[in-house]
Protein backbone atom coordinates (compact mmCIF):
# COMPACT_ATOMS: atom_id res chain seq x y z
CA UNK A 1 -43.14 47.64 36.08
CA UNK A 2 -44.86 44.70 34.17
CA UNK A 3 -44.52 46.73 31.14
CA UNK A 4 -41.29 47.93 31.52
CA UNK A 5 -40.50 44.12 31.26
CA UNK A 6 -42.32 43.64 28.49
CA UNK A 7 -40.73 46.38 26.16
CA UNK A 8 -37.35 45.14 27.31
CA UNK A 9 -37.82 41.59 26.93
CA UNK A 10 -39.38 42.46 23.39
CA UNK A 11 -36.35 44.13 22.25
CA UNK A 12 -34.14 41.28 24.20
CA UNK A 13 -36.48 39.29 21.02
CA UNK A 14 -36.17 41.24 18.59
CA UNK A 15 -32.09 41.28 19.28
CA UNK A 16 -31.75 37.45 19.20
CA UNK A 17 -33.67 38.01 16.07
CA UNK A 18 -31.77 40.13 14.33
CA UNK A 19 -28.44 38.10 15.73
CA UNK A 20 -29.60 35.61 13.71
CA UNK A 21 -30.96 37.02 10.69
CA UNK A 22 -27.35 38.90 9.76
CA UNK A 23 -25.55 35.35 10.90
CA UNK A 24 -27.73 33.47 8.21
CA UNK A 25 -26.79 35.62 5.59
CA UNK A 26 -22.60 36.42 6.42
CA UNK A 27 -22.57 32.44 6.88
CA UNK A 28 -20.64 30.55 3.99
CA UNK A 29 -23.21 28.55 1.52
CA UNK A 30 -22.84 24.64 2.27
CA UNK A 31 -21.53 22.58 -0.13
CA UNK A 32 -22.65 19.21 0.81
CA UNK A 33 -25.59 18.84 -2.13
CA UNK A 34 -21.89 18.40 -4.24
CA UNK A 35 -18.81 17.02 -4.29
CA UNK A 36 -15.81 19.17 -3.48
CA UNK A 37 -13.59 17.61 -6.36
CA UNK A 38 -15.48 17.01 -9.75
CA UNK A 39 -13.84 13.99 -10.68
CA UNK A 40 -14.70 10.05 -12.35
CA UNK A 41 -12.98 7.85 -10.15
CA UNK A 42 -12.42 5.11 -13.18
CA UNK A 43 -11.35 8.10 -15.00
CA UNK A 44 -8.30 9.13 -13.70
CA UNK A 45 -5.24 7.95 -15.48
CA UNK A 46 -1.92 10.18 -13.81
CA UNK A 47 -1.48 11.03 -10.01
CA UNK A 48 0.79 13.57 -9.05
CA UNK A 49 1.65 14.48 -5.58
CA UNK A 50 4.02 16.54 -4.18
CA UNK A 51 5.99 18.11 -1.23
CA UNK A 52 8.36 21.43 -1.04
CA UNK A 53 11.26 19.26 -2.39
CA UNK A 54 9.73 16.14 -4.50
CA UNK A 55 6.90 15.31 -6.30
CA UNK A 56 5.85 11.37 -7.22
CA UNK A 57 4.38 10.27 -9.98
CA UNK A 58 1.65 7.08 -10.67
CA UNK A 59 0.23 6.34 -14.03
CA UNK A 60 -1.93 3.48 -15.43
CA UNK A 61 -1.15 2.18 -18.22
CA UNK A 62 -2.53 -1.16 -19.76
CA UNK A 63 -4.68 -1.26 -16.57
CA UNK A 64 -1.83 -1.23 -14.10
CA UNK A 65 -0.54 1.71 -11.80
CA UNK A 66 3.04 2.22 -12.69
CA UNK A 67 5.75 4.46 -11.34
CA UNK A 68 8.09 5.52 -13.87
CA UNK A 69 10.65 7.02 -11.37
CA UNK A 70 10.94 3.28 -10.58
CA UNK A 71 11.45 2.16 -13.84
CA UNK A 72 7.47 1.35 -14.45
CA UNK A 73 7.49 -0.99 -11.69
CA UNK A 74 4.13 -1.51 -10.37
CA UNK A 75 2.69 0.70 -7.64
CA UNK A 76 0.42 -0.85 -4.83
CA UNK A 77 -2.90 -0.82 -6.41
CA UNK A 78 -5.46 -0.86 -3.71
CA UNK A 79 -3.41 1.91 -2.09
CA UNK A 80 -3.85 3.84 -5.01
CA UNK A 81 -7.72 3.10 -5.79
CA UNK A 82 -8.40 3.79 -2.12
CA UNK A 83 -6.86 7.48 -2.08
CA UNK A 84 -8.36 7.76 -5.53
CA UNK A 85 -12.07 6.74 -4.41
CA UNK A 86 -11.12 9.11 -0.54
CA UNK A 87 -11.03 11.88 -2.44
CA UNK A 88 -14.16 11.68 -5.07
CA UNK A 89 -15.83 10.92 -1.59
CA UNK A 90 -15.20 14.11 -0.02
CA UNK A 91 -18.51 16.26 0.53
CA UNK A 92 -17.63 18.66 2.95
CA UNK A 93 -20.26 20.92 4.89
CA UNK A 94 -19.01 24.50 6.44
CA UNK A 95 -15.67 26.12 5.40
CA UNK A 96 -13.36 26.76 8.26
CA UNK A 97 -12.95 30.10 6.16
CA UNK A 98 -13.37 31.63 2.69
CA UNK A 99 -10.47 34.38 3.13
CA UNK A 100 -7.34 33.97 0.85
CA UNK A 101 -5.36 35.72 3.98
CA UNK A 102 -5.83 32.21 5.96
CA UNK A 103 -3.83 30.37 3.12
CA UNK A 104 -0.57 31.06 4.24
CA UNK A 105 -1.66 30.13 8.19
CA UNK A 106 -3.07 26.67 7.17
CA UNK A 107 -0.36 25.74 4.89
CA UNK A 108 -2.52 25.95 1.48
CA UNK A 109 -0.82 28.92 -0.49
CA UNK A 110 0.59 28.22 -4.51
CA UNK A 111 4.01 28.27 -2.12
CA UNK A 112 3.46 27.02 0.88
CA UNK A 113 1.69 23.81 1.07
CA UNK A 114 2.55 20.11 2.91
CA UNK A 115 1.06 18.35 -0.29
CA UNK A 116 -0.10 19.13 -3.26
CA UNK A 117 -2.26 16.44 -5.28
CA UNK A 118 -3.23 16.50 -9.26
CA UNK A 119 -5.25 14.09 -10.93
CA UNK A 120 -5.49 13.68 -14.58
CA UNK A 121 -7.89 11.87 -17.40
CA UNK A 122 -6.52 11.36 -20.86
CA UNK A 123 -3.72 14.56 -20.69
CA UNK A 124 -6.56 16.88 -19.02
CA UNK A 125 -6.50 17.82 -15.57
CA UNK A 126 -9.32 16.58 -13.28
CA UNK A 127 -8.35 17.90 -9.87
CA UNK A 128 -6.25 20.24 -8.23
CA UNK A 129 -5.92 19.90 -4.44
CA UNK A 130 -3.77 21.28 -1.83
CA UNK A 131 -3.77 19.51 1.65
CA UNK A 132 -2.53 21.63 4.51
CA UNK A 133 -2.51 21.77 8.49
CA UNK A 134 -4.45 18.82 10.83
CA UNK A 135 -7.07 20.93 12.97
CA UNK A 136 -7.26 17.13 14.51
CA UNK A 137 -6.51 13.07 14.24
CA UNK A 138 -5.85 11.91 10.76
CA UNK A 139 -7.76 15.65 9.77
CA UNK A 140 -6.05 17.92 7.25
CA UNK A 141 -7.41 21.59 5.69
CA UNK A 142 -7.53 21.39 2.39
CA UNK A 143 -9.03 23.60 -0.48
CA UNK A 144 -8.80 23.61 -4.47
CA UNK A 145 -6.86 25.47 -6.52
CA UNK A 146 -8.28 28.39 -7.85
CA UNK A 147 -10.50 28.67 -4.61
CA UNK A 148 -10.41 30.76 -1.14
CA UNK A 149 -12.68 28.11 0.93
CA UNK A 150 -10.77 25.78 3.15
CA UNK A 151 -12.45 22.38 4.37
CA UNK A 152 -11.15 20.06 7.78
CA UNK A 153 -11.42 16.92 6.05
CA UNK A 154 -10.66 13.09 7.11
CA UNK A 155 -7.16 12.60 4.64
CA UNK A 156 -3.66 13.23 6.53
CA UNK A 157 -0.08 13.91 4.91
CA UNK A 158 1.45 11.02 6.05
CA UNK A 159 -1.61 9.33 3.65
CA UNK A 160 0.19 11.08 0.83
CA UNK A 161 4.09 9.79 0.41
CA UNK A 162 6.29 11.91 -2.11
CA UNK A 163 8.58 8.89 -2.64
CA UNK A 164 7.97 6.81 -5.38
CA UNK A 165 8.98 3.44 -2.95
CA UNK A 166 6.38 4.36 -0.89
CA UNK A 167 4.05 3.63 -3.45
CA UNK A 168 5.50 0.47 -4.57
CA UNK A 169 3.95 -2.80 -4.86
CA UNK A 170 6.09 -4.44 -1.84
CA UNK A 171 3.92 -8.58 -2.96
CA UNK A 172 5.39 -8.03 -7.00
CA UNK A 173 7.44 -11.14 -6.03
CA UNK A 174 5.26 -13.33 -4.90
CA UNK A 175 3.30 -16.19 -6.15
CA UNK A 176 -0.34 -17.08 -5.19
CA UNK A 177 -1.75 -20.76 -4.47
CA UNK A 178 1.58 -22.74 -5.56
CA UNK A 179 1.64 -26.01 -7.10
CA UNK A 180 5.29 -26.98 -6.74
CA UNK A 181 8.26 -25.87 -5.09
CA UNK A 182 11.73 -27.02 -6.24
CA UNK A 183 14.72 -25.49 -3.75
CA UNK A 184 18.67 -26.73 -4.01
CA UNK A 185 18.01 -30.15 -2.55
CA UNK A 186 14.77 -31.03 -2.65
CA UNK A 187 11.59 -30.86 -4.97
CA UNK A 188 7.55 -30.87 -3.76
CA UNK A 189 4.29 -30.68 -5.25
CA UNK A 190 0.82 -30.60 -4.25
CA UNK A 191 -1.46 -33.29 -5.00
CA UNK A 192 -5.13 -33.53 -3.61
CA UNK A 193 -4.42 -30.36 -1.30
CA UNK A 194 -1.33 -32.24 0.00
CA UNK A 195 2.37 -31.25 -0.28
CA UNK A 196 4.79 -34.55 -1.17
CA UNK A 197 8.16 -34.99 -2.05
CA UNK A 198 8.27 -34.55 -6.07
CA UNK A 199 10.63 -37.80 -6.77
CA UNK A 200 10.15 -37.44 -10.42
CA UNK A 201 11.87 -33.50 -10.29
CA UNK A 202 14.05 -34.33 -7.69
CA UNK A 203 17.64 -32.68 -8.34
CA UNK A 204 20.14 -35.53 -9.34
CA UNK A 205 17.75 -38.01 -8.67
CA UNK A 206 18.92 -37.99 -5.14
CA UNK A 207 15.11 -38.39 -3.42
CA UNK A 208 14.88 -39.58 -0.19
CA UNK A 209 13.27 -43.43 0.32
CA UNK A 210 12.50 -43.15 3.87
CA UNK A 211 12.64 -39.86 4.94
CA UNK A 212 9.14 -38.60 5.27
CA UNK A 213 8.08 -35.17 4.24
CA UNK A 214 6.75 -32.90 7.57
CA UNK A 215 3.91 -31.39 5.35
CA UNK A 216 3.28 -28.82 7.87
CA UNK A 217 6.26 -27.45 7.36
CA UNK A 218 6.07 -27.41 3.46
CA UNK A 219 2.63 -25.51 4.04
CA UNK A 220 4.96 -22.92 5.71
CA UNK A 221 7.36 -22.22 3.34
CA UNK A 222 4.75 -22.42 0.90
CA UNK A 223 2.97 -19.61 2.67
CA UNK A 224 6.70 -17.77 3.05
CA UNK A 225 6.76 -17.32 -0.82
CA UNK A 226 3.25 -16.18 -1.32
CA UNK A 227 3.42 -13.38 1.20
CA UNK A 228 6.88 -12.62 0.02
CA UNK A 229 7.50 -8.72 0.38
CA UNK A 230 10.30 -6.46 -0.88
CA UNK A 231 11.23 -3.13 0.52
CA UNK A 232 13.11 -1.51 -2.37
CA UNK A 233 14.64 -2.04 -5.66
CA UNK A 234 18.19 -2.32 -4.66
CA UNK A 235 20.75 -0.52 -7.29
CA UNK A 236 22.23 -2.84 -9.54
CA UNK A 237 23.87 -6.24 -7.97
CA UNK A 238 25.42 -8.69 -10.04
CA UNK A 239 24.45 -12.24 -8.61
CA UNK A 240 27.00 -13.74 -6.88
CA UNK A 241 27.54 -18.06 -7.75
CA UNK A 242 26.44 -19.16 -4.57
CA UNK A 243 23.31 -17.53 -4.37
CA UNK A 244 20.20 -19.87 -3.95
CA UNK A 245 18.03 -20.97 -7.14
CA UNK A 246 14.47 -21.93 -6.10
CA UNK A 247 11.86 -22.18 -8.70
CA UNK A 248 7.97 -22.62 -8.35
CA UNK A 249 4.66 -23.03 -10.25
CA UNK A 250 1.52 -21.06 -9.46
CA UNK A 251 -1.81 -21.63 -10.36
CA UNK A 252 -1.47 -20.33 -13.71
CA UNK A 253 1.11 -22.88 -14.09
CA UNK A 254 3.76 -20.78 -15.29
CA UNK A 255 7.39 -21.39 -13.96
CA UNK A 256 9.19 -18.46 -11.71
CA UNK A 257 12.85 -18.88 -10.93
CA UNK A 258 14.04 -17.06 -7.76
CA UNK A 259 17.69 -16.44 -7.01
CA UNK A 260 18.66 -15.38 -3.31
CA UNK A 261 21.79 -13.75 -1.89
CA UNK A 262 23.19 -12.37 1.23
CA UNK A 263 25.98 -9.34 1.55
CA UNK A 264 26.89 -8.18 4.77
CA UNK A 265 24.30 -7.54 6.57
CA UNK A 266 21.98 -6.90 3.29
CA UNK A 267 19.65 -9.94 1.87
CA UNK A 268 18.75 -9.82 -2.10
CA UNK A 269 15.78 -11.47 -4.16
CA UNK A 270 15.64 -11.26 -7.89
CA UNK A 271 12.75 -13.33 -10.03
CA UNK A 272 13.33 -14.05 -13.39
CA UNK A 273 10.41 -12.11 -14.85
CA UNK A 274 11.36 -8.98 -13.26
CA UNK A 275 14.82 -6.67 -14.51
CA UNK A 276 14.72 -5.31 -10.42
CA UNK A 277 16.64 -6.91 -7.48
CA UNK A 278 15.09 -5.87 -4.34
CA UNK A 279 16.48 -5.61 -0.76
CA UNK A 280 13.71 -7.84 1.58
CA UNK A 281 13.93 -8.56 5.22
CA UNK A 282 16.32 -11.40 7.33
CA UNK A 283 13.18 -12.80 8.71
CA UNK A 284 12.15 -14.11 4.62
CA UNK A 285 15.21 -15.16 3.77
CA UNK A 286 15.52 -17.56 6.93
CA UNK A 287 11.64 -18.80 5.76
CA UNK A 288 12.66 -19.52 2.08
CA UNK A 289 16.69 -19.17 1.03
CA UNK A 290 17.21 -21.29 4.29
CA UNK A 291 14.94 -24.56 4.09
CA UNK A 292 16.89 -27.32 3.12
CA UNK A 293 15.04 -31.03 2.67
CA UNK A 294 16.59 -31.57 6.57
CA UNK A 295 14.51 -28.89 7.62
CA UNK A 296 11.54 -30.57 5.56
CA UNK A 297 11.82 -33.66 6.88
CA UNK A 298 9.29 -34.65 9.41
CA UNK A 299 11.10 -35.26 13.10
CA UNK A 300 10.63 -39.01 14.39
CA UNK A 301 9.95 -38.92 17.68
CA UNK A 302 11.54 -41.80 20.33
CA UNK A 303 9.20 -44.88 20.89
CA UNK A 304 8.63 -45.40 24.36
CA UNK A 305 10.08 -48.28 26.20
CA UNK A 306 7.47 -51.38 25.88
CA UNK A 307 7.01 -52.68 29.74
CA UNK A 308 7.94 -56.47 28.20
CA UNK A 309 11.58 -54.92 27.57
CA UNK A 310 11.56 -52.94 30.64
């Protein structure tokens, strides 16, 4: 009986064995000693991605990402360095599979495909990579052209926009660490760290003599104009006469004029430097196109009563 157990739990052995010997060799090689995409991050010059129906474009040129279905306007560039940088990162292990019959089931064939990125160096094409199904969270298959292996890796579709607004720079408007502020009635500037009434810019020398300047509230709307964001070019609007002038210096000292409008239920920025008006939200338009030197003006409060007088 003992060696009854002993030939069968040899060839139990010598099973597992074999198991694993013709596993090892049908498994797909790992690919982790490289990177899937062959690419130079600071390379790459043209981005194309696209959908079944669009496709969006981003190209540097004189070291800014542009968008020419926008008219060159300038596309968000950490969004665009951080996609760029994602995907020279990827070093996937294991395929999921190597068979070109799984292409059409994870949404990866030449036809069939939920995005489609290119990236380009000087004309040539760097990459070629087709982004499919999520197997999980924020997970998409992918594979490269020209290849059967598909990957799960950590990049989603909704990562990958096909419009070109998407892309945009939404902060092209605003201006950084502002020196002076001049709005319809009122002018301030920043001395020492400290915003004051401007009396020498003041418009038609109207400044105030005892009214006293609620810096607090100046910090605010200074704040409101260097987070300004747009949310699209708007198509062409002729500016109305009574929309608001405002002008302002940043720290480079140059001078940026800001008009601002309201139609129906639409609100409109357009900056000087800039051949774009842009819709933006009701909430930044009450912080900037609304302030008035009333609303600037710092609030006395009521003495109280002396107990002599009471």
């Amino acid at each position: 009986m003992n060696r009854t157990f002993k030939i069968l739990g040899g060839l139990l052995v010598a099973q597992v064995l074999l198991a694993a010997v013709l596993w090892g060799v049908n498994r797909p090689q790992s690919k982790t000693a490289e990177p899937l995409l062959n690419i130079d991050p600071a390379a790459v010059d043209q981005i194309e991605i696209a959908d079944a129906d669009k496709t969006v474009e981003l190209v540097l040129k004189e070291g800014r990402w542009q968008l020419p279905a926008l008219a060159d306007l300038p596309a968000a560039a950490g969004k665009v360095r951080q996609l760029i940088e994602k995907l020279a990162g990827f070093k996937p292990d294991w395929p999921e599979t190597t068979t070109a019959a799984s292409h059409q089931r994870f949404e990866l064939a030449e036809d069939h495909f939920q995005r489609r990125i290119k990236l380009a160096s000087a004309g040539q094409m760097q990459a070629d990579l087709l982004v499919g199904t999520s197997p999980g969270f924020r997970k998409s298959h992918v594979r490269k052209a020209g290849d059967d292996a598909v990957y799960a890796l950590e990049i989603s579709a909704f990562d990958l926009p096909t419009q070109a607004v998407d892309w945009l720079d939404k902060h092209l408007l605003a201006v950084s660490e502002l020196s002076r502020i001049q709005g319809p009635d009122y002018a301030l500037w920043q001395q020492d760290g400290i915003w004051q009434w401007h009396v020498e810019q003041w418009p038609d020398g109207a400044a105030p003599e005892s009214d006293r300047l609620d810096a607090s509230k100046a910090v605010e709307l200074a704040g409101a104009l260097s987070s300004l964001s747009v949310l699209m070019p708007a198509d062409p609007q002729e500016i109305p006469d009574t929309a608001l002038t405002l002008s302002v210096q940043g720290q480079d000292d140059r001078v940026y004029r800001y008009r601002f409008w309201k139609q129906g239920e639409a609100h409109y920025v357009r900056r000087d430097d800039v051949a774009k008006t842009f819709v933006f939200s009701a909430f930044d338009f009450k912080r900037i196109a609304e302030i008035t030197q009333a609303e600037l003006v710092q609030v006395q409060q009521p003495s109280e009563p002396s107990e002599a007088g009471a």
